[in-house]
N, C-alpha and C. Protein backbone atom coordinates (compact mmCIF):
# COMPACT_ATOMS: atom_id res chain seq x y z
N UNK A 1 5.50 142.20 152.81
CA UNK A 1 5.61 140.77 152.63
C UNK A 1 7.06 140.44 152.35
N UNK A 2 8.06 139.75 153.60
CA UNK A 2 9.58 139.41 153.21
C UNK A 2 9.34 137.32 153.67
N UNK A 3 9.81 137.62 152.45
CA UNK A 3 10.29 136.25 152.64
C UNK A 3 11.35 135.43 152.98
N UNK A 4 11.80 134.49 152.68
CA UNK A 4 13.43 133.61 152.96
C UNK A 4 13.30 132.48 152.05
N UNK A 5 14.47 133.06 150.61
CA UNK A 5 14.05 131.98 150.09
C UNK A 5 15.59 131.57 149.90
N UNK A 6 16.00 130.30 149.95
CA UNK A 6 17.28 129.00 149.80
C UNK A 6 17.43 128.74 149.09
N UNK A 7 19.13 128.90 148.46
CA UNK A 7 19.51 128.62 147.00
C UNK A 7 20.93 128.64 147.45
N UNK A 8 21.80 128.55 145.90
CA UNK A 8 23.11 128.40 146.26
C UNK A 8 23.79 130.15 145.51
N UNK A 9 23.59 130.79 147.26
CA UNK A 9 24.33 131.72 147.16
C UNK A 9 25.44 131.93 148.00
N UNK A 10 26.45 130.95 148.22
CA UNK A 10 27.24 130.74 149.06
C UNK A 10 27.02 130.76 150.50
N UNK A 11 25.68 130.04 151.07
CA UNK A 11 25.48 129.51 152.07
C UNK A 11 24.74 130.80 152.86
N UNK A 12 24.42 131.96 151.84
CA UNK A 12 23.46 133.01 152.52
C UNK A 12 22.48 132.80 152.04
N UNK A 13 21.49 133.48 153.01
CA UNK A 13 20.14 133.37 152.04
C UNK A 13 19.56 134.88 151.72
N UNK A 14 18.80 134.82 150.69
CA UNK A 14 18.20 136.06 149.66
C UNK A 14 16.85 136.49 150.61
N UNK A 15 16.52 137.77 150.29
CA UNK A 15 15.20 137.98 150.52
C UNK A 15 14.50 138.47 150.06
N UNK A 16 12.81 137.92 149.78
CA UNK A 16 12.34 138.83 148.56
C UNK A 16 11.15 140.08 149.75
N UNK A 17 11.66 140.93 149.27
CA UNK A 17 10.59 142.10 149.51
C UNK A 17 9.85 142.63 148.41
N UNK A 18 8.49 142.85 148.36
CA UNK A 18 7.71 143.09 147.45
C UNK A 18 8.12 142.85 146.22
N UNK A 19 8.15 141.25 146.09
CA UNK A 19 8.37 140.84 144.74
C UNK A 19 10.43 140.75 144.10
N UNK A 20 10.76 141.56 145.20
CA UNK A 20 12.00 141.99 144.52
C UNK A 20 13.31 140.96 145.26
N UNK A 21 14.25 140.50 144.18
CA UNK A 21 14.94 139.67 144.99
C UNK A 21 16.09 140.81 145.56
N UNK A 22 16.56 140.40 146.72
CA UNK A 22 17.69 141.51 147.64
C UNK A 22 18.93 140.72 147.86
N UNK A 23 19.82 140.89 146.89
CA UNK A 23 21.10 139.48 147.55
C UNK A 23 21.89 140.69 148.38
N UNK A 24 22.03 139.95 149.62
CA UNK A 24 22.85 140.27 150.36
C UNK A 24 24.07 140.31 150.09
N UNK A 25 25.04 141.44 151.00
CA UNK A 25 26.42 142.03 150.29
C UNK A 25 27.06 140.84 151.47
N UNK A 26 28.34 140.17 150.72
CA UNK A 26 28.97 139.67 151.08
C UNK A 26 30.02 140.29 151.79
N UNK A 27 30.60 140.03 153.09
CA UNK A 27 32.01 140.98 153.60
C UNK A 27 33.34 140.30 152.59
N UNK A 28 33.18 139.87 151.64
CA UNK A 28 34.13 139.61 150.86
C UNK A 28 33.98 140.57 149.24
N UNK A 29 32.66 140.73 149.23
CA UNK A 29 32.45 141.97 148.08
C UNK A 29 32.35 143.37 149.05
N UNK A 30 32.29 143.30 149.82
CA UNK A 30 32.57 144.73 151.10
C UNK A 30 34.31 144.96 150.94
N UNK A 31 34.53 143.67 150.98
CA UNK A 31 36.29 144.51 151.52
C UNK A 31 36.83 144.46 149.95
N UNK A 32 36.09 144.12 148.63
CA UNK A 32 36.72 144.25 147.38
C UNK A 32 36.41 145.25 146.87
N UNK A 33 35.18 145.67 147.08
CA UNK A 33 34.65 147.43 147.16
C UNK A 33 35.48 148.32 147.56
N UNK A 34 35.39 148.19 148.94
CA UNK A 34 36.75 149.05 149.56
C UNK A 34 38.03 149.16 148.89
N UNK A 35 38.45 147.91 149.05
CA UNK A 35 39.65 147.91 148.59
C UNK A 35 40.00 148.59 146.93
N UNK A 36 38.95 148.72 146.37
CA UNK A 36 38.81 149.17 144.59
C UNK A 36 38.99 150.48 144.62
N UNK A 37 38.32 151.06 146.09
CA UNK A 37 37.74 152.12 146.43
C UNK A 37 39.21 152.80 146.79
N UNK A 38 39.48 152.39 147.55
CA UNK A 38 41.15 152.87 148.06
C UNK A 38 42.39 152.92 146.95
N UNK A 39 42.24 151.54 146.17
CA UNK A 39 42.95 151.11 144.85
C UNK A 39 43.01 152.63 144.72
N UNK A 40 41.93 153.57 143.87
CA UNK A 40 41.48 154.36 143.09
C UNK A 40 41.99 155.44 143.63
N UNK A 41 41.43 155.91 144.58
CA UNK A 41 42.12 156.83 145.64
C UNK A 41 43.87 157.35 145.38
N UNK A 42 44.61 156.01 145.63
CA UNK A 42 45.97 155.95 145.78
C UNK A 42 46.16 155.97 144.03
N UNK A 43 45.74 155.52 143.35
CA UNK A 43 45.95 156.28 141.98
C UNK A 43 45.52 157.48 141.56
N UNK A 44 44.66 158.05 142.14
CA UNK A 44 44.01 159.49 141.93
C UNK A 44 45.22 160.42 142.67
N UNK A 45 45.60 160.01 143.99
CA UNK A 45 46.43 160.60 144.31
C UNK A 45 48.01 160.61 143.96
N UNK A 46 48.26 159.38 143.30
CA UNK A 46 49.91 159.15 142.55
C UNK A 46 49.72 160.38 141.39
N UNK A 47 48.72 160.19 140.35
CA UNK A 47 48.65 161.00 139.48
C UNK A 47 48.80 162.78 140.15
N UNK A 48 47.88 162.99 140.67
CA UNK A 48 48.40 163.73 141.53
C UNK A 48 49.81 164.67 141.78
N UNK A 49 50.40 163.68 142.33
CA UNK A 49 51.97 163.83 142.85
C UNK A 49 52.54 164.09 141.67
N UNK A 50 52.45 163.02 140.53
CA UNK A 50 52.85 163.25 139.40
C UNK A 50 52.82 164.32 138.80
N UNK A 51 51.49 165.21 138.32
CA UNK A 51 51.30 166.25 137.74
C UNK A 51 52.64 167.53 138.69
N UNK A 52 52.36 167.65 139.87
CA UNK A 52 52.94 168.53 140.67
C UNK A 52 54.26 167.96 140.72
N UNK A 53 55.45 166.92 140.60
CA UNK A 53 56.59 166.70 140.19
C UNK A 53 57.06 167.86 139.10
N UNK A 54 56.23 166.81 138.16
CA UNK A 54 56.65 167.50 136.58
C UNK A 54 56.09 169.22 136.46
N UNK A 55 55.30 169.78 137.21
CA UNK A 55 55.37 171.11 137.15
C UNK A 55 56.94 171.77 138.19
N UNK A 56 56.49 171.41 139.08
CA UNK A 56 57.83 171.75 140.05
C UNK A 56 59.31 171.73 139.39
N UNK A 57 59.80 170.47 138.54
CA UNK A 57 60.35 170.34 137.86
C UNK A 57 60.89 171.48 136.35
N UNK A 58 59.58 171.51 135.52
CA UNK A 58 59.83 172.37 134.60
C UNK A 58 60.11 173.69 135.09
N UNK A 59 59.34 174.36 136.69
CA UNK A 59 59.94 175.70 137.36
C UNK A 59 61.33 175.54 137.46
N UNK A 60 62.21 174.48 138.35
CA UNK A 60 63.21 174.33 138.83
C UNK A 60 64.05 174.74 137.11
N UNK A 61 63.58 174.22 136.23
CA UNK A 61 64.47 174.03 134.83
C UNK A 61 64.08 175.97 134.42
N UNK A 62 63.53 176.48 134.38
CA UNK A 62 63.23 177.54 134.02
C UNK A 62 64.16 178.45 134.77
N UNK A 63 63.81 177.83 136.12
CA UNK A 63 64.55 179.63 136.89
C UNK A 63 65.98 178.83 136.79
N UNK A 64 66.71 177.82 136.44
CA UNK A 64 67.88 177.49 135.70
C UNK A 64 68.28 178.45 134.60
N UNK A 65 67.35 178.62 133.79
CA UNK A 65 67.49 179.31 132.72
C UNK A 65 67.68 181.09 132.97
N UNK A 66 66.62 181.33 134.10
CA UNK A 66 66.66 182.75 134.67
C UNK A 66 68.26 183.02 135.11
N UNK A 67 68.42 182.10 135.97
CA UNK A 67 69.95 182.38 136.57
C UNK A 67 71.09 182.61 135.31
N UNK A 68 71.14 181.04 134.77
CA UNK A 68 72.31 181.52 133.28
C UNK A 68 72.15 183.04 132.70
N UNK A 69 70.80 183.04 132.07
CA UNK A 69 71.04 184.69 131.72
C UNK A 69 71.51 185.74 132.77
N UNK A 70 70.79 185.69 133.72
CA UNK A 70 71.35 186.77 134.92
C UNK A 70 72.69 186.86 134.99
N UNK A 71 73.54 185.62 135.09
CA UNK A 71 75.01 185.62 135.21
C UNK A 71 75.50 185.68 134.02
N UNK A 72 75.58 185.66 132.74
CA UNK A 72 75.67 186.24 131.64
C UNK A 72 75.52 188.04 131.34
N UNK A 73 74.69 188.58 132.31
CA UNK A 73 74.44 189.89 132.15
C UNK A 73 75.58 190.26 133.11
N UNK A 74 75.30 189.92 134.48
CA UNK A 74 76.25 190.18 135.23
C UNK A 74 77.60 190.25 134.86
N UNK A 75 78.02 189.49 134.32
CA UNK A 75 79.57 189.71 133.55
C UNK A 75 79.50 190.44 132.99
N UNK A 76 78.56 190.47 131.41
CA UNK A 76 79.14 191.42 130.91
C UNK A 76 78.99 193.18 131.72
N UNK A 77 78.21 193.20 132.36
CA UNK A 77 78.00 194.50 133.51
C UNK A 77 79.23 194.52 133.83
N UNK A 78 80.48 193.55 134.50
CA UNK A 78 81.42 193.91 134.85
C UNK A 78 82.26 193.87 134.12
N UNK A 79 82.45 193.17 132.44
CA UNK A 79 83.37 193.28 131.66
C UNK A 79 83.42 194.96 131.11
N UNK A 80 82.41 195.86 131.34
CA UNK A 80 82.25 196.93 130.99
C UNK A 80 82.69 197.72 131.88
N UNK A 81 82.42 197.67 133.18
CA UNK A 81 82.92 198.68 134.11
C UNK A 81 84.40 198.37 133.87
N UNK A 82 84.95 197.48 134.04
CA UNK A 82 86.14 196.81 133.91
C UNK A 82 86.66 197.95 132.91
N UNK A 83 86.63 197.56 132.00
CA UNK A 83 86.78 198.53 130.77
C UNK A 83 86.83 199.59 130.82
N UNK A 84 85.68 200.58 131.67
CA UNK A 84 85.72 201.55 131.38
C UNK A 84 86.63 202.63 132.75
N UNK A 85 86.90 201.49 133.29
CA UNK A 85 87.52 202.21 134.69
C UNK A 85 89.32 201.27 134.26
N UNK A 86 89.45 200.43 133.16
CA UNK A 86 90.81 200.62 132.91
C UNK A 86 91.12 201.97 132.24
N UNK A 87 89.98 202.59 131.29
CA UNK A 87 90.60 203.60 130.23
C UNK A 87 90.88 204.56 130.70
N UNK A 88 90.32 205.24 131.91
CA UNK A 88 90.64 206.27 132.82
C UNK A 88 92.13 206.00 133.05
N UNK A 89 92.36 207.25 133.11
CA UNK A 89 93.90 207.50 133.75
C UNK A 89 93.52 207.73 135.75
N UNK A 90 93.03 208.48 135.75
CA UNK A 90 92.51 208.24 136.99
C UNK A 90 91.20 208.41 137.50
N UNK A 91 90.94 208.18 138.76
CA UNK A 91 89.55 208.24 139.12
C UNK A 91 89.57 209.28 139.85
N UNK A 92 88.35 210.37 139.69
CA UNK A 92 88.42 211.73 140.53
C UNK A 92 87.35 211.60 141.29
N UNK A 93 87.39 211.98 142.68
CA UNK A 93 86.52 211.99 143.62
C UNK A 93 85.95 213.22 143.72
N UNK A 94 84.61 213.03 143.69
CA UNK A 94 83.89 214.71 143.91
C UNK A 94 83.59 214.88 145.33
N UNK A 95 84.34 215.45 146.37
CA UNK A 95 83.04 215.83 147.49
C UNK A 95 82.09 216.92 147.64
N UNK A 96 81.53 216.90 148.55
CA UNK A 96 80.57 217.89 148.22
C UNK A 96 80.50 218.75 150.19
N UNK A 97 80.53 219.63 150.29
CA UNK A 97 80.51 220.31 151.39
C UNK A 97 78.98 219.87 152.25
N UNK A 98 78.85 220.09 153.09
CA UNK A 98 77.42 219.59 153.60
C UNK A 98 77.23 221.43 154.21
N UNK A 99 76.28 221.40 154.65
CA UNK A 99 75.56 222.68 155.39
C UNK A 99 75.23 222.24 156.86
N UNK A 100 75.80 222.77 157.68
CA UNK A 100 75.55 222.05 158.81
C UNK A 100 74.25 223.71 159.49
């Protein structure tokens, strides 16, 4: 049992099926749906971007930190050879015969 019943629902009309009233979806609550729908989306996905910035970021700042120490070691690695190949009087070469 559907009926057609007339009222002021912006010039649509309702229908009752078994007792139950059915308001029809407006294409103006269709495209505000959507559009909420997408809204959400493009914030789900900014956040997103966001999280993976600020991780990417704190890596980039870290292996910053990797490098300074590395080049800190590195010197002193060569302030030592440095050193230890001024104190020599000379440098002696060992060869070694091969066996052919």
């Amino acid at each position: 049992m559907s009926s057609v019943v007339g009222g002021d629902t912006g010039g649509q009309n309702s229908t009752v099926s078994g007792g139950l009233l059915i308001m029809p979806t407006s294409p103006i609550s269709v495209t505000t749906a959507s559009m909420s729908a997408s809204d959400d989306m493009i914030e789900n996905e900014n956040e997103m971007l966001r999280d993976r910035v600020a991780d990417l970021e704190k890596r980039v700042h870290d292996q910053n930190d990797e490098i300074t120490c590395l080049r800190a070691t590195l010197a002193d690695c060569l302030r030592r050879i440095n050193t230890l190949e001024s104190s020599k009087s000379h440098v002696q070469v060992n060869t070694y015969q091969t066996r052919i």
